[in-house]
Protein backbone atom coordinates (compact mmCIF):
# COMPACT_ATOMS: atom_id res chain seq x y z
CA UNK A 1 -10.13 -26.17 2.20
CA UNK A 2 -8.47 -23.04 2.14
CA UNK A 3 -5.01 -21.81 2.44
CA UNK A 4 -3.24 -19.04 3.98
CA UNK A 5 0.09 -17.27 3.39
CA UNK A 6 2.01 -16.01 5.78
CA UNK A 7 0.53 -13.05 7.92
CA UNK A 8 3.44 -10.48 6.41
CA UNK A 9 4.64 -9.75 3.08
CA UNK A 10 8.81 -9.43 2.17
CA UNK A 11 9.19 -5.84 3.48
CA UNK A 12 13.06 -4.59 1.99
CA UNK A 13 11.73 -1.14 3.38
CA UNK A 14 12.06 -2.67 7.59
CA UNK A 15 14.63 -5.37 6.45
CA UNK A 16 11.94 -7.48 6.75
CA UNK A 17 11.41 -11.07 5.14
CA UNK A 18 9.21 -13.22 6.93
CA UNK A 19 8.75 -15.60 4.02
CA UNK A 20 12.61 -16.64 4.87
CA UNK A 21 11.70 -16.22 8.42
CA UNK A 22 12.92 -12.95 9.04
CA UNK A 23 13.31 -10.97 12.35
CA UNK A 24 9.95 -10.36 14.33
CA UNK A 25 8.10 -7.26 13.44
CA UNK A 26 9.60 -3.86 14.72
CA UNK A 27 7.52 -2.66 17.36
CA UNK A 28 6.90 1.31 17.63
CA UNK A 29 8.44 3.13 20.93
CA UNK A 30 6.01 5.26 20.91
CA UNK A 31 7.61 6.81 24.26
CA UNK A 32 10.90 8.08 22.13
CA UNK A 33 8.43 9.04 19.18
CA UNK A 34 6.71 11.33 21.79
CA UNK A 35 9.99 12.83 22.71
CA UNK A 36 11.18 13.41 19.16
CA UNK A 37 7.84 14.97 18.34
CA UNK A 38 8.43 17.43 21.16
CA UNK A 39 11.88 18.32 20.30
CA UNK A 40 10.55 18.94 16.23
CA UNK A 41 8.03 21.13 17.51
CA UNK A 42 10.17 23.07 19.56
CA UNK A 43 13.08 23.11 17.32
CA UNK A 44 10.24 24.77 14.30
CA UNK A 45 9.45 27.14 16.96
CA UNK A 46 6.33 26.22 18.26
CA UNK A 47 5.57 25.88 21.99
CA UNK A 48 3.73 23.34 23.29
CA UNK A 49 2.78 24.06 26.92
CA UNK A 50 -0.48 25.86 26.47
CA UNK A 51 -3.65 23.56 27.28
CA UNK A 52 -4.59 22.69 23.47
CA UNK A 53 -0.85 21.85 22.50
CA UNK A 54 0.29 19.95 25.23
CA UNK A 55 -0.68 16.49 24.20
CA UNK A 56 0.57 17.25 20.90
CA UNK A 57 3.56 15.51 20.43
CA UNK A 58 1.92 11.79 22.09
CA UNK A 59 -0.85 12.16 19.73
CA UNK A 60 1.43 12.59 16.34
CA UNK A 61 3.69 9.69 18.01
CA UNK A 62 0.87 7.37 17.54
CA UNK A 63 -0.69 8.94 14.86
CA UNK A 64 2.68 8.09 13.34
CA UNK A 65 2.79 4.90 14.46
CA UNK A 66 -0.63 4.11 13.09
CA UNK A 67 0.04 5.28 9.71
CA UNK A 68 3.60 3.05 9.28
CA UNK A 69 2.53 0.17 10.94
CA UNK A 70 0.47 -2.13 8.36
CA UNK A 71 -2.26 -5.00 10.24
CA UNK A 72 -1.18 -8.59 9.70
CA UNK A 73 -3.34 -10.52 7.20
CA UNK A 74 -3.61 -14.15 5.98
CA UNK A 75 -3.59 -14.24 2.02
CA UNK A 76 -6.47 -17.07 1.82
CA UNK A 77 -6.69 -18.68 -1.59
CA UNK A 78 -9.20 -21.35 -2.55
CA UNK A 79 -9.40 -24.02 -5.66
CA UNK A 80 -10.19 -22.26 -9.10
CA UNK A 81 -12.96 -25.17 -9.23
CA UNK A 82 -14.82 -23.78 -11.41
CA UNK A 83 -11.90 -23.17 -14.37
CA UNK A 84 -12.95 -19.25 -14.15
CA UNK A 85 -10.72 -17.79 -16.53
CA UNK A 86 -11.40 -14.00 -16.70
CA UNK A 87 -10.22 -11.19 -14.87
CA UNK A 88 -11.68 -10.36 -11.66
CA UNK A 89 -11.13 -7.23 -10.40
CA UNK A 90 -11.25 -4.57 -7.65
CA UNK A 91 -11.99 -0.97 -8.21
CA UNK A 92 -11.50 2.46 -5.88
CA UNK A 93 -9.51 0.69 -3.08
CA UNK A 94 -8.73 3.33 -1.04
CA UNK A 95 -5.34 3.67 0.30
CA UNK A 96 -3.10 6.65 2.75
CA UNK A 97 0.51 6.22 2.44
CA UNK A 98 3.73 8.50 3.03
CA UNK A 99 5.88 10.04 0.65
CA UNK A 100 9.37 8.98 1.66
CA UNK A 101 11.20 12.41 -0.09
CA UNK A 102 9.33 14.63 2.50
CA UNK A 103 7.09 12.01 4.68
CA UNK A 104 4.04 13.78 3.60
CA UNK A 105 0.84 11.74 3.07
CA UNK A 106 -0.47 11.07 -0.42
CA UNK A 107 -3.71 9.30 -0.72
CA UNK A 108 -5.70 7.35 -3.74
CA UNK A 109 -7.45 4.85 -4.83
CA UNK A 110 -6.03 1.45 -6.51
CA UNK A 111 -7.09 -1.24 -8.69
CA UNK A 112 -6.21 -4.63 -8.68
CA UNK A 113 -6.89 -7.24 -11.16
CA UNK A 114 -5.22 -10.87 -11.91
CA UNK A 115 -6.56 -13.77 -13.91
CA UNK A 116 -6.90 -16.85 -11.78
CA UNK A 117 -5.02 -19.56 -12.52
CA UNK A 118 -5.43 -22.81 -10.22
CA UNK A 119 -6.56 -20.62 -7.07
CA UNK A 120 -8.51 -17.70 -6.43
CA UNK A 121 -8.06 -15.34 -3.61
CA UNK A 122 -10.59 -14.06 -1.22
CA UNK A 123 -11.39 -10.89 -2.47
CA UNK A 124 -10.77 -8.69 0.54
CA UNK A 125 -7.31 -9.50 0.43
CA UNK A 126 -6.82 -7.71 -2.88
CA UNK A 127 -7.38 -4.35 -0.70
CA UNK A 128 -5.73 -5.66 1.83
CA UNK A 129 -2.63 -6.02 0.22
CA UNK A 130 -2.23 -2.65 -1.00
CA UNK A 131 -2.96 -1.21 2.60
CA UNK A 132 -0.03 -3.62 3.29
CA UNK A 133 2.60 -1.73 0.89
CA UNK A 134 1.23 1.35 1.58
CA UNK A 135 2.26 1.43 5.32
CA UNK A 136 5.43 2.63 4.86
CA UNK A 137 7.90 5.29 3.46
CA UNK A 138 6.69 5.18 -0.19
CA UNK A 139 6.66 6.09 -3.58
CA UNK A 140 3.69 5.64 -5.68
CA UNK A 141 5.69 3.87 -8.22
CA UNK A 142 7.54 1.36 -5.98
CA UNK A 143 3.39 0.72 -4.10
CA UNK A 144 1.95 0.02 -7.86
CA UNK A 145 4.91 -2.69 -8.85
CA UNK A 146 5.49 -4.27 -5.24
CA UNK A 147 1.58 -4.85 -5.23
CA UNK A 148 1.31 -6.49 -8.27
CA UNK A 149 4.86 -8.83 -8.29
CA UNK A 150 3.57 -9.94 -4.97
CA UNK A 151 0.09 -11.17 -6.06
CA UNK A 152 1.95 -12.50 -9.19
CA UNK A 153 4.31 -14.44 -6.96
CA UNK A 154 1.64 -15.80 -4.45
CA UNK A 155 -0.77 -16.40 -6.62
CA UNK A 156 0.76 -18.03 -9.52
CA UNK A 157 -1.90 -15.96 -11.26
CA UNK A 158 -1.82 -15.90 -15.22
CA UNK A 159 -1.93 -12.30 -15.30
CA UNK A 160 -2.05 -9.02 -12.53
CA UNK A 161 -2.93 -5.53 -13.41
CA UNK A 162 -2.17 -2.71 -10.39
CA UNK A 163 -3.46 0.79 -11.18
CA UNK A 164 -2.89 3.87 -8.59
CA UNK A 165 -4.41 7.11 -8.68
CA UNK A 166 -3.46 9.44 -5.92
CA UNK A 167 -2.79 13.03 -5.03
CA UNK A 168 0.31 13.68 -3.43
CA UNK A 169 0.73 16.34 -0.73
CA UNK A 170 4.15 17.40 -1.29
CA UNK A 171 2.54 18.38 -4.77
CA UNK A 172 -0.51 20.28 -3.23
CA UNK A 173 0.91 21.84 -0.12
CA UNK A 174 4.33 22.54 -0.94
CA UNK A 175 6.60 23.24 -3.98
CA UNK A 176 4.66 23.51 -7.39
CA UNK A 177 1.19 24.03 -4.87
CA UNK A 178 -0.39 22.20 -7.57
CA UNK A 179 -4.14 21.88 -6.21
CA UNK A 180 -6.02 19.07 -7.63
CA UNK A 181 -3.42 17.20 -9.58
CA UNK A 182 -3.23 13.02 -9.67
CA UNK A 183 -0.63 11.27 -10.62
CA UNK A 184 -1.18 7.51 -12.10
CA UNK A 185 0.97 4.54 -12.38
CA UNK A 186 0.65 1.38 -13.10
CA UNK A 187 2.17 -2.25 -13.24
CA UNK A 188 0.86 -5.18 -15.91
CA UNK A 189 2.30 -8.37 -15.84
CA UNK A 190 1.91 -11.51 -17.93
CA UNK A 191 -0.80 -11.94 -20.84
CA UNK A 192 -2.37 -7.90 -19.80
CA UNK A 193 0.79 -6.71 -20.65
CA UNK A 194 1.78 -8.67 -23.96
CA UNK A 195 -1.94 -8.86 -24.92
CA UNK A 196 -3.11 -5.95 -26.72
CA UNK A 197 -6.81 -7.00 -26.05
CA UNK A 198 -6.31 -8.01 -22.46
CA UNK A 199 -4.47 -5.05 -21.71
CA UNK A 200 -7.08 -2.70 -22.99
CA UNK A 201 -9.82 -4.74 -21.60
CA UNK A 202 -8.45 -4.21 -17.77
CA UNK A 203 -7.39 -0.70 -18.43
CA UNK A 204 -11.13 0.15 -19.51
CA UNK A 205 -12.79 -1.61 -16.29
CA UNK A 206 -10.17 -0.23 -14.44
CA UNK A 207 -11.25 2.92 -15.91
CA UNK A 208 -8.27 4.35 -17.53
C-alpha cells in the first residue's frame, strides 16, 4: 500500500511547520492586497480610473496570490520491491518563483534525482515538490538546497541530486540588463556528492 506525507512541507519562509503541527496555512486577503495594489500604482504615478486600468490592482492581488500560494500535495512513496538501485531522475521541471531582493519573477527548469533506498516516490511528486519551494520569496540557491534536504529527509533516499537553471528578471530587466543570462546551482547529497562516478553520472543526465 502506499503512503503519504503530510500535505505541506516545513515552510521557515511563513513560520510554517506542519510536520510539528504548525499553525494552519495563511490564507491571502486578497481584499487588502487589492487596496495595496491601488495605493502602489498611484503612489508610482499611474492612474487607474480609465476603462483598461481599473481592474488593475484586483487582478495583480490575485495574480499575487496565485504565484505565493503553493497547492497542497501528498508525498506518496511505495516499497522499493524490486531492490532498484540506480538513480531515477527528472529532467526540465519547469518552475516560476520570486526573487525576494526585488520580488521579481525568475523562472527555470530543475532536475531532481535520488537513489531509492527502501521506497520510491511517485514520480510526479518530484515536480511537485519544487513547485512547492518555489511559491514563495526566493532565492535560487535556498530553492536548489531546501528541495533536495527535503527529499533526503522524507525519503531516506541513499543519494539526491537538485539542479536549477533559471533566468532571473532582476538580471534581465533591471540593473546589469543582462538579456539571456542563466544562472545554475545545485545541491548533491550523499554517495553523488562523495562519489566521483556517481556525481558525474547525474550531472551528465542531468545535462550539466
Amino acid at each position: 500500500m502506499p503512503t503519504t506525507a503530510p500535505e505541506t512541507a516545513p515552510d521557515p519562509a511563513r513560520g510554517l511547520d506542519p510536520l510539528t503541527g504548525g499553525e494552519a496555512p495563511f490564507e491571502p486577503d486578497l481584499v487588502a492586497a487589492e487596496a495595496a495594489a491601488s495605493a502602489f500604482l498611484k503612489a508610482l504615478g499611474m492612474q487607474h480610473d480609465s476603462e483598461h486600468l481599473r481592474a488593475t490592482p484586483g487582478r495583480m492581488a490575485r495574480a499575487w496570490a496565485e504565484m505565493l500560494t503553493p497547492r497542497p500535495f501528498n508525498l506518496t512513496t511505495f516499497p522499493n520491491d524490486e531492490g532498484y538501485d540506480e538513480l531515477v531522475l527528472a529532467r526540465d521541471i519547469p518552475f516560476r518563483s520570486i526573487c525576494e531582493h526585488h520580488l521579481l519573477p525568475f523562472t527555470g527548469r530543475a532536475c531532481v534525482g535520488y537513489l531509492p533506498g527502501e521506497r520510491v516516490l511517485g514520480l510526479s511528486k518530484l515536480a511537485r515538490v519544487v513547485e512547492h519551494f518555489a511559491c514563495r520569496p526566493q532565492t535560487q540557491e535556498r530553492l536548489t538546497k531546501q528541495t533536495a534536504d527535503w527529499l533526503q529527509e522524507r525519503l531516506g533516499a541513499r543519494a539526491v541530486g537538485v539542479v536549477v537553471r533559471a533566468e532571473h528578471s532582476c538580471m534581465t530587466l533591471r540593473g546589469a540588463l543582462a538579456t539571456g543570462s542563466s544562472t545554475v546551482t545545485s545541491t548533491l547529497l550523499g554517495s553523488l556528492r562523495t562519489d566521483p562516478s556517481s556525481r558525474q553520472e547525474f550531472l551528465a543526465l542531468a545535462g550539466c
